[in-house]
Protein backbone atom coordinates (compact mmCIF):
# COMPACT_ATOMS: atom_id res chain seq x y z
CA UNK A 1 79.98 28.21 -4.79
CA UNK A 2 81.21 26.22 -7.84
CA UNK A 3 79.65 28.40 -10.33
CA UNK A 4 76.99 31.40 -10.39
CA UNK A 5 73.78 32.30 -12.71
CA UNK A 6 74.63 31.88 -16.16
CA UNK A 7 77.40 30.32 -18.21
CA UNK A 8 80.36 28.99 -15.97
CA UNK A 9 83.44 31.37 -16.18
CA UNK A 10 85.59 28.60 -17.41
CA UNK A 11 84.01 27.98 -20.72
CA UNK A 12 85.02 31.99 -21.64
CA UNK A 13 88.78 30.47 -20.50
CA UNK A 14 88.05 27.69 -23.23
CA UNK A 15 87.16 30.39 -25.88
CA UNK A 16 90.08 32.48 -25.32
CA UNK A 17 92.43 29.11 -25.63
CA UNK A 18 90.61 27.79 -28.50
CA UNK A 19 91.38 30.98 -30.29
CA UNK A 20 95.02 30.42 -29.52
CA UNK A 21 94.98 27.54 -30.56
CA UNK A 22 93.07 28.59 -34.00
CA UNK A 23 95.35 31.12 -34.88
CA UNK A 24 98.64 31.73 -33.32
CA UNK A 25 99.66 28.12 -32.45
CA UNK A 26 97.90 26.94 -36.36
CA UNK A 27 99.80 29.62 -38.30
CA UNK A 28 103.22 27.65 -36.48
CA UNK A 29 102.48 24.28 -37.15
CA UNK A 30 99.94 24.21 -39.72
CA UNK A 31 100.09 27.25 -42.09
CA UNK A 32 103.95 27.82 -41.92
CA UNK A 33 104.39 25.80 -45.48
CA UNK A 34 102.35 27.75 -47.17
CA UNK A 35 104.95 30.19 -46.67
CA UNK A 36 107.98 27.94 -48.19
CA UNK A 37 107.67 28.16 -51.85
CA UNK A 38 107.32 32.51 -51.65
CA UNK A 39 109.84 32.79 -48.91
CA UNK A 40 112.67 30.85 -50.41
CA UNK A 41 112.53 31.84 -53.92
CA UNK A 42 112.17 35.76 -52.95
CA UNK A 43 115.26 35.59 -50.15
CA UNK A 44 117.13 32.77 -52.20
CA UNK A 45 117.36 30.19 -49.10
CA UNK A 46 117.08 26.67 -49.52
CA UNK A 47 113.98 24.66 -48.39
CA UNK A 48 115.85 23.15 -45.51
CA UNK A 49 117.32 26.20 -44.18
CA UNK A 50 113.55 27.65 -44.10
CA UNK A 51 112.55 24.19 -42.35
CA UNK A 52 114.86 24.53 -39.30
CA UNK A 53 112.90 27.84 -38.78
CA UNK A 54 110.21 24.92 -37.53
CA UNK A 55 112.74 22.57 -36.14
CA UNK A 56 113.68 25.50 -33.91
CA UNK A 57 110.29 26.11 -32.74
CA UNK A 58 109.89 22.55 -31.93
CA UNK A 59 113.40 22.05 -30.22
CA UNK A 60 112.74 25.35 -27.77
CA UNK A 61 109.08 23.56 -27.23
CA UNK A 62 110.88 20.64 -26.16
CA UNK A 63 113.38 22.17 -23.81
CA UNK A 64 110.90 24.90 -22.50
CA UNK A 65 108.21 22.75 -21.61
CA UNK A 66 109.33 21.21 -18.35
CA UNK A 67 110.47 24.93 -17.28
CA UNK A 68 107.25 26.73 -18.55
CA UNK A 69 105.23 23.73 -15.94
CA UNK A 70 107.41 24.86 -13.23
CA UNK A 71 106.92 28.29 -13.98
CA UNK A 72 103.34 28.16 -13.86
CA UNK A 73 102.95 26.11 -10.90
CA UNK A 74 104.36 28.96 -9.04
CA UNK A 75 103.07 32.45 -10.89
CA UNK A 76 100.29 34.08 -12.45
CA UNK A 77 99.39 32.51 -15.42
CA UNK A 78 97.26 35.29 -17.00
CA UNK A 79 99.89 37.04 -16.98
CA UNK A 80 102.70 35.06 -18.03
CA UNK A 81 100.76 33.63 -21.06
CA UNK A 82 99.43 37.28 -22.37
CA UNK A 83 103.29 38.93 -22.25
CA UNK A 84 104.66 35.44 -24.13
CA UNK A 85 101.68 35.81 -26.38
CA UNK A 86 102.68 39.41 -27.22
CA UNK A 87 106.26 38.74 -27.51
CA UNK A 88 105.75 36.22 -29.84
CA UNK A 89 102.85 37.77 -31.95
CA UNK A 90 105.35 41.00 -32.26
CA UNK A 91 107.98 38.37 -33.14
CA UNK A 92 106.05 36.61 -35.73
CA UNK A 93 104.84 40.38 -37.48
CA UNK A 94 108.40 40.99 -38.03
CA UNK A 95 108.51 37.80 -40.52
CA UNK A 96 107.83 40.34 -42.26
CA UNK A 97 110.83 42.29 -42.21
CA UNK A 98 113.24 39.15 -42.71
CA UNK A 99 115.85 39.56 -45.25
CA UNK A 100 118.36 36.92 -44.01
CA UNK A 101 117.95 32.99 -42.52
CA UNK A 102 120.01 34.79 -39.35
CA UNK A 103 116.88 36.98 -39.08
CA UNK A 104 114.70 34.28 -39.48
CA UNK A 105 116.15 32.05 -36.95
CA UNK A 106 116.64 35.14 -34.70
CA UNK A 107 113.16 35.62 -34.46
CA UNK A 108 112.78 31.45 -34.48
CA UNK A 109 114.09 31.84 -30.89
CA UNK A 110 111.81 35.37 -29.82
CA UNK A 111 108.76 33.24 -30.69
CA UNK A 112 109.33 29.79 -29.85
CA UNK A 113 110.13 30.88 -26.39
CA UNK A 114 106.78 33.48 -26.25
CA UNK A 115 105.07 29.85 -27.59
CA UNK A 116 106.12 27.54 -25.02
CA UNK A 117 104.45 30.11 -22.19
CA UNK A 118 101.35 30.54 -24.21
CA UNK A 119 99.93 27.47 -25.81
CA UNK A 120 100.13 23.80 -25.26
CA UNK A 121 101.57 23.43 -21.41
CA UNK A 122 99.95 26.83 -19.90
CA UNK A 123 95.97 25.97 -21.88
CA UNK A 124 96.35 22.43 -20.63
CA UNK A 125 97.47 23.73 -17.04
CA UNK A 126 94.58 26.56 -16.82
CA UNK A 127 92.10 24.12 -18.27
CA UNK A 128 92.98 21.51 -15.37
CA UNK A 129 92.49 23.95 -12.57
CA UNK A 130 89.35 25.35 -13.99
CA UNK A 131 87.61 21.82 -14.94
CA UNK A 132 87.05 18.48 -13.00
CA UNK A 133 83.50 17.82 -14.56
CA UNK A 134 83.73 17.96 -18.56
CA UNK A 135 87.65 18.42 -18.09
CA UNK A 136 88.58 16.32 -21.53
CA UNK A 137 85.43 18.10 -23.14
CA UNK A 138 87.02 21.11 -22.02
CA UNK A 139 90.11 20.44 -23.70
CA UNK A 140 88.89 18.56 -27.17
CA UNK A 141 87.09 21.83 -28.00
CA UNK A 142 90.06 24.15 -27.30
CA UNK A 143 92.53 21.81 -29.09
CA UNK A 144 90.62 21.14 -31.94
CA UNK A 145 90.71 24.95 -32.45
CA UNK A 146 93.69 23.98 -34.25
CA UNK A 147 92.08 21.88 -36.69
CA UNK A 148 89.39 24.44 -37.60
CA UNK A 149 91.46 26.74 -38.14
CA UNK A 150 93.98 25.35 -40.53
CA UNK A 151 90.74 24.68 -42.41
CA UNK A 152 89.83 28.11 -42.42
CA UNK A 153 93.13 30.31 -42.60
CA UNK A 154 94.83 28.08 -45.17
CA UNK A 155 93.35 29.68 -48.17
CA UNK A 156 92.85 33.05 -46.99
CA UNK A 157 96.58 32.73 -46.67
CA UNK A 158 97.00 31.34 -49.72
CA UNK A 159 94.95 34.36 -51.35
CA UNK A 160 96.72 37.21 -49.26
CA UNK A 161 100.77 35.40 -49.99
CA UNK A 162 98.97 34.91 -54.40
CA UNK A 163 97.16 38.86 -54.30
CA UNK A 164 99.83 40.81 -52.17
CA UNK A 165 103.15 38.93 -51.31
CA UNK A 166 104.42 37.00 -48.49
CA UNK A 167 105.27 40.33 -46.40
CA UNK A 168 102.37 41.36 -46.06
CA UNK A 169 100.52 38.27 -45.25
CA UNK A 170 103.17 37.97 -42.44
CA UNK A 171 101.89 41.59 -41.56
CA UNK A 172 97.90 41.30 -41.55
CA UNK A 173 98.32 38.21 -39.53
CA UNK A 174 100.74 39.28 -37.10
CA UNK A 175 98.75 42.41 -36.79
CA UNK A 176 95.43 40.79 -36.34
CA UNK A 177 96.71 39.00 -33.64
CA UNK A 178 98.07 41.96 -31.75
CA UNK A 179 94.75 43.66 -31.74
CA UNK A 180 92.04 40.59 -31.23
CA UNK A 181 94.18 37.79 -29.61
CA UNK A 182 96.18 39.44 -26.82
CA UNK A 183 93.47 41.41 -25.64
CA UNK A 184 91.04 38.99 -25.67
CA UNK A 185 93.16 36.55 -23.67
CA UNK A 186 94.32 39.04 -21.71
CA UNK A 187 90.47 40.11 -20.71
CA UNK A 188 89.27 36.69 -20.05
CA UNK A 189 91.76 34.09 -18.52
CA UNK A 190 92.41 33.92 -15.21
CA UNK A 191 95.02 31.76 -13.66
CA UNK A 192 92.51 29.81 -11.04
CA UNK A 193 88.39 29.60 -10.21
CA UNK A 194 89.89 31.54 -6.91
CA UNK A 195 90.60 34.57 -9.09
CA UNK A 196 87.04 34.93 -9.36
CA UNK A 197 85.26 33.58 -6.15
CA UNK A 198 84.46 30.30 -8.15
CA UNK A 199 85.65 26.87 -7.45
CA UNK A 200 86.50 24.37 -10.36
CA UNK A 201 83.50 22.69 -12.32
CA UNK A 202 82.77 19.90 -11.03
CA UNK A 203 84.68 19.93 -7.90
CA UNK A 204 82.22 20.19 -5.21
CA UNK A 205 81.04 16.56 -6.92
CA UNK A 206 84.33 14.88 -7.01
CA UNK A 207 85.11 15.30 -3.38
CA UNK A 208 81.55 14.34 -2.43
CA UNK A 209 82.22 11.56 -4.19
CA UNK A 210 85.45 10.63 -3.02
CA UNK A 211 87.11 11.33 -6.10
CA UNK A 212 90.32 13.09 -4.54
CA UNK A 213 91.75 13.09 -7.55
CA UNK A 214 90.09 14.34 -9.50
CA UNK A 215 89.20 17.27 -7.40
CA UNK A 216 93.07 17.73 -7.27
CA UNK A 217 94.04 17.07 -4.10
CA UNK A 218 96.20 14.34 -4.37
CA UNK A 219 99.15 13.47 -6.88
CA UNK A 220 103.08 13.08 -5.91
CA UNK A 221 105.28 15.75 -7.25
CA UNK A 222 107.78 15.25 -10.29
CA UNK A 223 110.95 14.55 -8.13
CA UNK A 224 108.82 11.23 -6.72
CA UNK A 225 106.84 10.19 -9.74
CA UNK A 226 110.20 10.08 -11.80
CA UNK A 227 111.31 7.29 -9.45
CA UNK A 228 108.79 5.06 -10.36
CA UNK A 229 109.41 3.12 -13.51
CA UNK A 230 105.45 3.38 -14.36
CA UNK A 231 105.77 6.71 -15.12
CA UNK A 232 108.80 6.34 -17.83
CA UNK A 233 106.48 3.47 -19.21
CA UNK A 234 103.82 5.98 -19.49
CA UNK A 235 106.58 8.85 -20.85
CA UNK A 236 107.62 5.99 -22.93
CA UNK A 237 104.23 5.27 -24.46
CA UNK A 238 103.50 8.91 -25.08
CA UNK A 239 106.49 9.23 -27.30
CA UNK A 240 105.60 6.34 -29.09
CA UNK A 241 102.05 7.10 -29.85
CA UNK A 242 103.01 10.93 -31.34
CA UNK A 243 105.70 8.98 -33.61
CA UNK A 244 102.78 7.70 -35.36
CA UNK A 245 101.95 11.45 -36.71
CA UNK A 246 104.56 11.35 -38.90
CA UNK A 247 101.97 10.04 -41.81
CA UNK A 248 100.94 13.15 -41.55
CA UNK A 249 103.96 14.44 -43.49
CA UNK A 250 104.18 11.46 -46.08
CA UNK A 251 100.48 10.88 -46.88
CA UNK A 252 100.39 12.88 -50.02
CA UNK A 253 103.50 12.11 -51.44
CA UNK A 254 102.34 8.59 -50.87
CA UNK A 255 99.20 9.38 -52.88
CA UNK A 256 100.93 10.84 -55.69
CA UNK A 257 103.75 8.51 -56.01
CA UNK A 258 100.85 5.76 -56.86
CA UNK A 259 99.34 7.68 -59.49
CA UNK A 260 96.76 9.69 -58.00
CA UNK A 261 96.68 13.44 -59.32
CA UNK A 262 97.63 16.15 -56.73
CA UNK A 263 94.35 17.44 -56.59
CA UNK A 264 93.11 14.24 -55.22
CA UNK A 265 96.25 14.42 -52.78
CA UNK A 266 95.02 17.90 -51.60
CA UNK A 267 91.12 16.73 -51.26
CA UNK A 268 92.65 14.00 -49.11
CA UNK A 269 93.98 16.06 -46.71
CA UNK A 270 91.32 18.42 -46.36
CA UNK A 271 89.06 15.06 -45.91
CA UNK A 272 91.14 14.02 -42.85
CA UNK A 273 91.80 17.54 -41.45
CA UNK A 274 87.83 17.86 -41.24
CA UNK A 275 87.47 14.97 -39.80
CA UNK A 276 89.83 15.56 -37.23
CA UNK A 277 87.63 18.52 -35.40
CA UNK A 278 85.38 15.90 -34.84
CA UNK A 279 87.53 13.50 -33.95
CA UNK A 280 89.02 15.36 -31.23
CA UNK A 281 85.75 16.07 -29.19
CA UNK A 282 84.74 12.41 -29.86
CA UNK A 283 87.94 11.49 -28.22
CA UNK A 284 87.26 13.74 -25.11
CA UNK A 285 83.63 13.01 -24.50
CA UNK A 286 84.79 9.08 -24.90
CA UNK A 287 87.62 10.09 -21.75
CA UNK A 288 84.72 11.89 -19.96
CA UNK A 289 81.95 8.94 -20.64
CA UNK A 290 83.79 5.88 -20.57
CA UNK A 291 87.57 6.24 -19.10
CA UNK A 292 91.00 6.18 -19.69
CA UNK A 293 91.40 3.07 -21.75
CA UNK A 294 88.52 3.75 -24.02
CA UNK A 295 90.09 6.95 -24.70
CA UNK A 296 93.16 5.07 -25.33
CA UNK A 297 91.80 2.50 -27.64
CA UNK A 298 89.81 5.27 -29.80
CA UNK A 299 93.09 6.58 -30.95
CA UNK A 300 95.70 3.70 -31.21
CA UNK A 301 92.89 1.46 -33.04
CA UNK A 302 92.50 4.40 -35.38
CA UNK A 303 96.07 4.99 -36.25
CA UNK A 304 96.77 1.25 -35.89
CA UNK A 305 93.85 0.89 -38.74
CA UNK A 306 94.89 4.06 -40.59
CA UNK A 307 98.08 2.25 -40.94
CA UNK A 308 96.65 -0.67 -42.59
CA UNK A 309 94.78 0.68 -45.04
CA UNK A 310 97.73 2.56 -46.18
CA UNK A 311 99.73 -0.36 -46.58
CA UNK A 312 96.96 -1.24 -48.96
CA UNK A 313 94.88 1.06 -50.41
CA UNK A 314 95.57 1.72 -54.22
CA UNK A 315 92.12 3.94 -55.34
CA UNK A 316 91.30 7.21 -54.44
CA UNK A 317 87.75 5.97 -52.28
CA UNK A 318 90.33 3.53 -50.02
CA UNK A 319 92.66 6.55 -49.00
CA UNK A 320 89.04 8.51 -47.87
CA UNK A 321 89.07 4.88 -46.04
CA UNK A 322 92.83 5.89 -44.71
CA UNK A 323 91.52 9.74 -44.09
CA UNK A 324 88.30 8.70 -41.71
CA UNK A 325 90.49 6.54 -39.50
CA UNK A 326 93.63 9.43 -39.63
CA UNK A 327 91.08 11.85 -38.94
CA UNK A 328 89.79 10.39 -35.60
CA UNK A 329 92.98 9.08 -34.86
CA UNK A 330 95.19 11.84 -35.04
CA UNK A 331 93.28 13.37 -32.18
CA UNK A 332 95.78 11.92 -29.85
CA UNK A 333 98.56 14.11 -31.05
CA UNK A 334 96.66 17.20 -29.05
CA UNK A 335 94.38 15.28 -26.50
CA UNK A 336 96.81 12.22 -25.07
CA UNK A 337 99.22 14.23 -23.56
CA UNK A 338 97.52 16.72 -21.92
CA UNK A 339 94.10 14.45 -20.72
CA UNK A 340 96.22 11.29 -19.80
CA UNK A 341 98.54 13.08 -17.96
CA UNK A 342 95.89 14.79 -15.56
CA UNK A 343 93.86 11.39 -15.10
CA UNK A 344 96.55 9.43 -14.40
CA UNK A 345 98.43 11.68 -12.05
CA UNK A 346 96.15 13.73 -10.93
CA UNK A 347 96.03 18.44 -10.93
CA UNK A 348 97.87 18.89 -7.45
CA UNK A 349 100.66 18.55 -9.01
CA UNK A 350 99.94 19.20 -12.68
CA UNK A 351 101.90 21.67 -14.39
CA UNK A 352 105.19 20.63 -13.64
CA UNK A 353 104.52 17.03 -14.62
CA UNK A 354 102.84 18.02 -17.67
CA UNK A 355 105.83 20.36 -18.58
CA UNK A 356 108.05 17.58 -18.26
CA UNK A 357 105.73 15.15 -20.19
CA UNK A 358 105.11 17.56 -23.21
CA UNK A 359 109.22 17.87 -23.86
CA UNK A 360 108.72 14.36 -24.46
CA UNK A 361 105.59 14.68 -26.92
CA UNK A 362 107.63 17.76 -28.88
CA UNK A 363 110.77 15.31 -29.13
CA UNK A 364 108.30 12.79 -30.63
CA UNK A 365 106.91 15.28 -32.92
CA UNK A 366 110.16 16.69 -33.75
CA UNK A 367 110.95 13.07 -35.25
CA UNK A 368 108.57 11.63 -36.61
CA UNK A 369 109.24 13.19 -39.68
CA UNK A 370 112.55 12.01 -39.92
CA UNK A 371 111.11 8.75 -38.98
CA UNK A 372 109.01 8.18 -41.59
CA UNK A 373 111.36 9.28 -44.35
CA UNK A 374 113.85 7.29 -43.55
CA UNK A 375 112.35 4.12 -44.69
CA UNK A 376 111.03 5.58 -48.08
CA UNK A 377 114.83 7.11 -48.35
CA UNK A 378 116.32 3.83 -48.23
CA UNK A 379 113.94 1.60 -50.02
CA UNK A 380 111.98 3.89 -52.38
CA UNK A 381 108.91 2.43 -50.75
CA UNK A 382 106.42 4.03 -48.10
CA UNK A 383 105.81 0.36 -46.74
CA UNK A 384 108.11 0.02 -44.02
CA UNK A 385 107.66 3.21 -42.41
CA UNK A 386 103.96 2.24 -42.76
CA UNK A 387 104.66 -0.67 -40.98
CA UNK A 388 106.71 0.97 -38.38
CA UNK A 389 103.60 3.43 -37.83
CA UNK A 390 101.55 0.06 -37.17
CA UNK A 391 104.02 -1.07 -34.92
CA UNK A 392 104.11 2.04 -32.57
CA UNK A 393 100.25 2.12 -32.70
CA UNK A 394 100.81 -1.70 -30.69
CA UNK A 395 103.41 -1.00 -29.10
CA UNK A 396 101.74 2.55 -27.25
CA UNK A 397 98.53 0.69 -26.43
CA UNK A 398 100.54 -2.13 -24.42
CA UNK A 399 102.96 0.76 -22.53
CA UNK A 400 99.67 3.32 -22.02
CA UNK A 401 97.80 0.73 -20.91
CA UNK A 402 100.50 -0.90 -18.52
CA UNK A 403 100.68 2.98 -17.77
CA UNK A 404 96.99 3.01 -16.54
CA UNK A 405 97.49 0.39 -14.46
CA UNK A 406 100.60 1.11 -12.40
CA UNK A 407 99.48 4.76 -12.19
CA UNK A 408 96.39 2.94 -9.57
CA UNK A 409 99.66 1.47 -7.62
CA UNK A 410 101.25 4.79 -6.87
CA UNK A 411 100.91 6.47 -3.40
CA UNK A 412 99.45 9.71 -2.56
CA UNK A 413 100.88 12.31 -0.17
């Protein structure tokens, strides 16, 4: 039986992950710089040693990835992503207590380790084994968990760091965590549709079908896919396609530096960031309705447009222009990796090729800061690295979709 009466099991799975991904994996990547400006003045740190707090997270992320899909291929992820989850909830509580950058980085390493078991590569492997039908639905709605809840926590963190200190917000947070997110995943995710006498959605259909694939049964392991050049050229164009999210970090300096106020700046980003929730379940029902390269083209014509605009918009009602097409665009940055990667390749052999594919999306995200503000660093301009971001938009569609292709060649065991 695929499912019984009522609401499929997996959709609880895809509640407990969005909430990860709305609070524990937002406050990380999202809501840490709200935290710069308190943190640094009150311990008297610099602004770049508080940064490589997040350039630790996202180096561990990298390196932890391919060993976290390996990992999970072999034990139970319930319980391997509700211990990292509590390790590095208790880790990010005791922000709280930091007095010191060694602290800080200390507990840098505590929870970008518990992260690496508990959010990006373990949701996308559970989601795989518990979806065939409405898989890239399935994982648009848990990923854009993130951008809902930026929207949401970012000024009740802004009130709790302005009313009662930066401790303390550290502490409610952490805190709130411990007692609603653990449990809850702990409660409701189980590693496979076996755990609970259920098979995956949709998987009774793909094999009637013929669709072996997507029903997960066939797929070549890591050790033979990575001696096929196809699959660097698909590596190759997911690293290219995250570089393009380093606007993200430059868009409102950009905005400023023309002569719009700040508070236009900070309505432009909350423009895009709502626009993004939507923009990540339009990309995942457009992989569900109407394929791979659809999918593809949604979000490298979006950034390749968003990059356009920038290189000319001058008013305020252009840059909304530059937020719509940022805002669907940016979807890619949670959905490629993690969608592409089980379409083209297949779920038999999923979480260790996702694991290795993610270290290359966390390298990508890890510079495409750096990318972009190189450029502006040497020229005093935003219009090369604007360029560049054009560029890699091209440049991913030709490699993904040369990706897509040779992926078709590939034998099966």
């Amino acid at each position: 039986m695929e499912k019984k009466r009522g609401i499929f099991y997996g959709w609880w799975i895809v509640l407990a992950c969005t909430l990860i991904m709305a609070t524990f994996f937002t406050l990380l990547l999202s809501c840490i710089s709200l935290f710069t400006v308190p943190v640094t003045e009150d311990l008297g740190i610099s602004r770049t040693e508080f940064g490589t707090f997040s350039t630790i997270l996202s180096i561990l992320g990298m390196v932890l990835s391919p060993v976290a899909g390996k990992v999970l291929a072999v034990k139970n992820t319930r319980i391997i992503m509700s211990v990292s989850l509590l390790a590095a909830v208790i880790g990010y509580t005791c922000l709280s207590f930091v007095q010191n950058v060694v602290m800080l980085y200390v507990l840098a390493l505590i929870i970008g380790t518990g992260s690496a078991f508990c959010t990006t590569v373990p949701i996308a492997v559970v989601l795989t084994r518990w979806f065939v039908k409405d898989r890239s639905k399935a994982m648009s709605i848990t990923f854009a968990g993130s951008s809902v809840g930026a929207m949401i926590l970012s000024p009740v963190i802004s009130s709790i760091i302005e009313s009662m200190g930066w401790r303390m917000a550290f502490r409610i947070l952490g805190l709130g965590m411990l007692v609603i997110l653990v449990p809850v995943v702990f409660l409701l995710v189980r590693s496979k549709p076996e755990d609970k006498g259920l098979r995956a959605l949709g998987a009774d259909e793909a094999v009637a079908s013929g669709a072996a694939a997507d029903a997960g049964l066939t797929g070549l392991p890591l050790r033979e896919l990575r001696r096929h050049p196809t699959f660097w050229v698909y590596v190759t164009g997911i690293f290219v396609m995250l570089l393009t999210m380093g606007a993200m970090y430059h868009m409102p300096a950009h905005i400023t530096g023309i002569g719009i106020s700040a508070d236009l700046a900070a309505t432009f980003v909350s423009i895009y960031s709502l626009i993004a929730i939507f923009g990540k379940l339009l990309m995942g029902a457009v992989f569900d309705r109407f394929g791979v390269k659809a999918g593809i083209l949604l979000g490298t014509v979006c950034m390749g447009l968003c990059y356009v605009f920038l290189l000319i918009a001058k008013t305020f009602p252009m840059f909304i222009v530059v937020a719509v097409f940022y805002g669907l665009g940016s979807a890619h940055g949670t959905i490629f990796p993690p969608t592409l990667t089980s379409k083209l390749y297949g779920s038999k052999y999923y979480s260790e090729i996702f694991g290795f594919v993610n270290a290359f999306a966390s390298l990508s995200m890890a510079v495409c800061n750096l990318i972009m503000a190189a450029p502006y660093d040497i020229t005093g301009s935003y219009t090369l690295a604007w360029i560049i971001g054009l560029a890699a938009a091209v440049f991913a569609t030709i490699l993904l979709f040369a990706a897509c292709s040779g992926a078709k060649k590939l034998p099966t065991e």
